[in-house]
N, C-alpha and C. Protein backbone atom coordinates (compact mmCIF):
# COMPACT_ATOMS: atom_id res chain seq x y z
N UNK A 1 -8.81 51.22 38.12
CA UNK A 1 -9.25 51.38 36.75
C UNK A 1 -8.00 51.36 35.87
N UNK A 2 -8.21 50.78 34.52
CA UNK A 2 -6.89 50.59 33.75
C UNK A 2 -6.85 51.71 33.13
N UNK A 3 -6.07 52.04 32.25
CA UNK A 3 -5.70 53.04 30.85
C UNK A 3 -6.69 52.83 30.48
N UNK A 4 -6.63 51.80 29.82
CA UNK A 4 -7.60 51.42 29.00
C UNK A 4 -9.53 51.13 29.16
N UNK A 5 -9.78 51.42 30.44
CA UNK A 5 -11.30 51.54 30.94
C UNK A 5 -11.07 53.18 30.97
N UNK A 6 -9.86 53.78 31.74
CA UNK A 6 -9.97 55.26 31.38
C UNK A 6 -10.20 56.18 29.94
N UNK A 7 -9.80 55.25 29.36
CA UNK A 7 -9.71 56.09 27.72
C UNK A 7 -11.09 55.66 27.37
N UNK A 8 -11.34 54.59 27.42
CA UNK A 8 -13.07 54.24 27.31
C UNK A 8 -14.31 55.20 27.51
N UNK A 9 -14.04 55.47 29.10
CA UNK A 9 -15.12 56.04 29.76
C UNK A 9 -14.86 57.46 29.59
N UNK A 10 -13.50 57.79 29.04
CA UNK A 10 -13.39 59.35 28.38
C UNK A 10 -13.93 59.61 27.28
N UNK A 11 -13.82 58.81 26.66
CA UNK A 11 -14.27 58.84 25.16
C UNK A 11 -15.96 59.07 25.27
N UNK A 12 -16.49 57.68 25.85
CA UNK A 12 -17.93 57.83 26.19
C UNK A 12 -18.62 58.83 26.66
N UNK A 13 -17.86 59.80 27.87
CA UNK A 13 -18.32 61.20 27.86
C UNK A 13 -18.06 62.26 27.53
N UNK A 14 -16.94 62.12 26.34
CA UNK A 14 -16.92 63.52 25.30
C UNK A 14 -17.61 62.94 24.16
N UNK A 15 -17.90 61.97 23.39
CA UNK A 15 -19.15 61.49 22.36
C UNK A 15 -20.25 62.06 23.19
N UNK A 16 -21.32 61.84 23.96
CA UNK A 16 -22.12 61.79 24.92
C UNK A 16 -21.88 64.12 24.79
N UNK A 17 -21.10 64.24 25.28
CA UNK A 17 -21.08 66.00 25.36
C UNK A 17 -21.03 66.55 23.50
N UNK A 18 -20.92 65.25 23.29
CA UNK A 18 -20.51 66.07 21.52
C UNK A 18 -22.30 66.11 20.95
N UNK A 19 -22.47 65.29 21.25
CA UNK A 19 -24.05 64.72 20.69
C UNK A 19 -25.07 65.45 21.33
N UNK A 20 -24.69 66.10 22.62
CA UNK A 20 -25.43 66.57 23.45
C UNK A 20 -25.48 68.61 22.67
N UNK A 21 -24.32 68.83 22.62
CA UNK A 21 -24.36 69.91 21.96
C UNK A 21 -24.71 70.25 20.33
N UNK A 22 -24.80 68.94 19.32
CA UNK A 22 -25.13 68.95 18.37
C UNK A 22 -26.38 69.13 18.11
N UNK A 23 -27.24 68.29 19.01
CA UNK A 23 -28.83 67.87 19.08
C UNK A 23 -29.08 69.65 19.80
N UNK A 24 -28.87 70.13 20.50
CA UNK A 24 -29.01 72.13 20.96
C UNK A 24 -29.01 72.65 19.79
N UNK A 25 -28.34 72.46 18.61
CA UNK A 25 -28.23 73.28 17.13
C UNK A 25 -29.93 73.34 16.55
N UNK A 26 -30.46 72.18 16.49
CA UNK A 26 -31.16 71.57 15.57
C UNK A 26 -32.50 71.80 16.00
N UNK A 27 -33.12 72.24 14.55
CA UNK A 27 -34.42 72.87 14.75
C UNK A 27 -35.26 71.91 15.23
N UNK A 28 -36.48 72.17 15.42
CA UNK A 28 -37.74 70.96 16.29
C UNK A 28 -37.98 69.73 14.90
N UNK A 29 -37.99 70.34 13.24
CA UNK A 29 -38.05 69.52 12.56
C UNK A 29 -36.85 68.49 12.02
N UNK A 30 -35.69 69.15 12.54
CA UNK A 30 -34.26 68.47 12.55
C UNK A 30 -34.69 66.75 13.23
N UNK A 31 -35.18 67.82 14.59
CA UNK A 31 -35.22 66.80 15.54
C UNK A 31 -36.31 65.80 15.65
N UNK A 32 -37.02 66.11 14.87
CA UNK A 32 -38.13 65.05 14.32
C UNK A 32 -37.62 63.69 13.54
N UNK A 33 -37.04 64.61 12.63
CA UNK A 33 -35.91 63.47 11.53
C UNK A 33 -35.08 62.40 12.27
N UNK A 34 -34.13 63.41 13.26
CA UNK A 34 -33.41 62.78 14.14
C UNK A 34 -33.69 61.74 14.92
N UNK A 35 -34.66 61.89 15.44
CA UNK A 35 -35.60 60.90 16.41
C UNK A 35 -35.96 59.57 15.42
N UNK A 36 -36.67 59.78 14.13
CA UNK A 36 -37.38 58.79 13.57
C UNK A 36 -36.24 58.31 12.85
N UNK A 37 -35.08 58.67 12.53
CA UNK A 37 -34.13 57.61 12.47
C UNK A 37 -33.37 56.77 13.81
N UNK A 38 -33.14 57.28 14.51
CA UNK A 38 -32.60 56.46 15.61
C UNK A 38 -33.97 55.60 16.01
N UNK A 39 -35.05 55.52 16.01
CA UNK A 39 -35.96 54.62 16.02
C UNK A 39 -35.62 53.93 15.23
N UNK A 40 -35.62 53.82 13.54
CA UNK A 40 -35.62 52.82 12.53
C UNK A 40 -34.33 52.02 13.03
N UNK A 41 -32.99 52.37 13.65
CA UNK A 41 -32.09 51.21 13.60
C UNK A 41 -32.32 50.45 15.37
């Protein structure tokens, strides 16, 4: 694996742990919102 697939696939699973702990904050109607935008794009 290069640097550069390493820094990749690091990145991808601290985004991935960041998003994962953000979406735990957020109330059920947060997450309603949340949902029906990542549908629209």
């Amino acid at each position: 694996m290069t640097d550069q697939e390493l820094k990749e696939n690091c990145s991808f699973i601290l985004s991935t742990e960041m998003m994962s702990g953000m979406l735990k904050e957020l109330t059920p109607e947060q997450l309603t919102i949340f949902d029906e935008m990542i549908k629209r794009k």
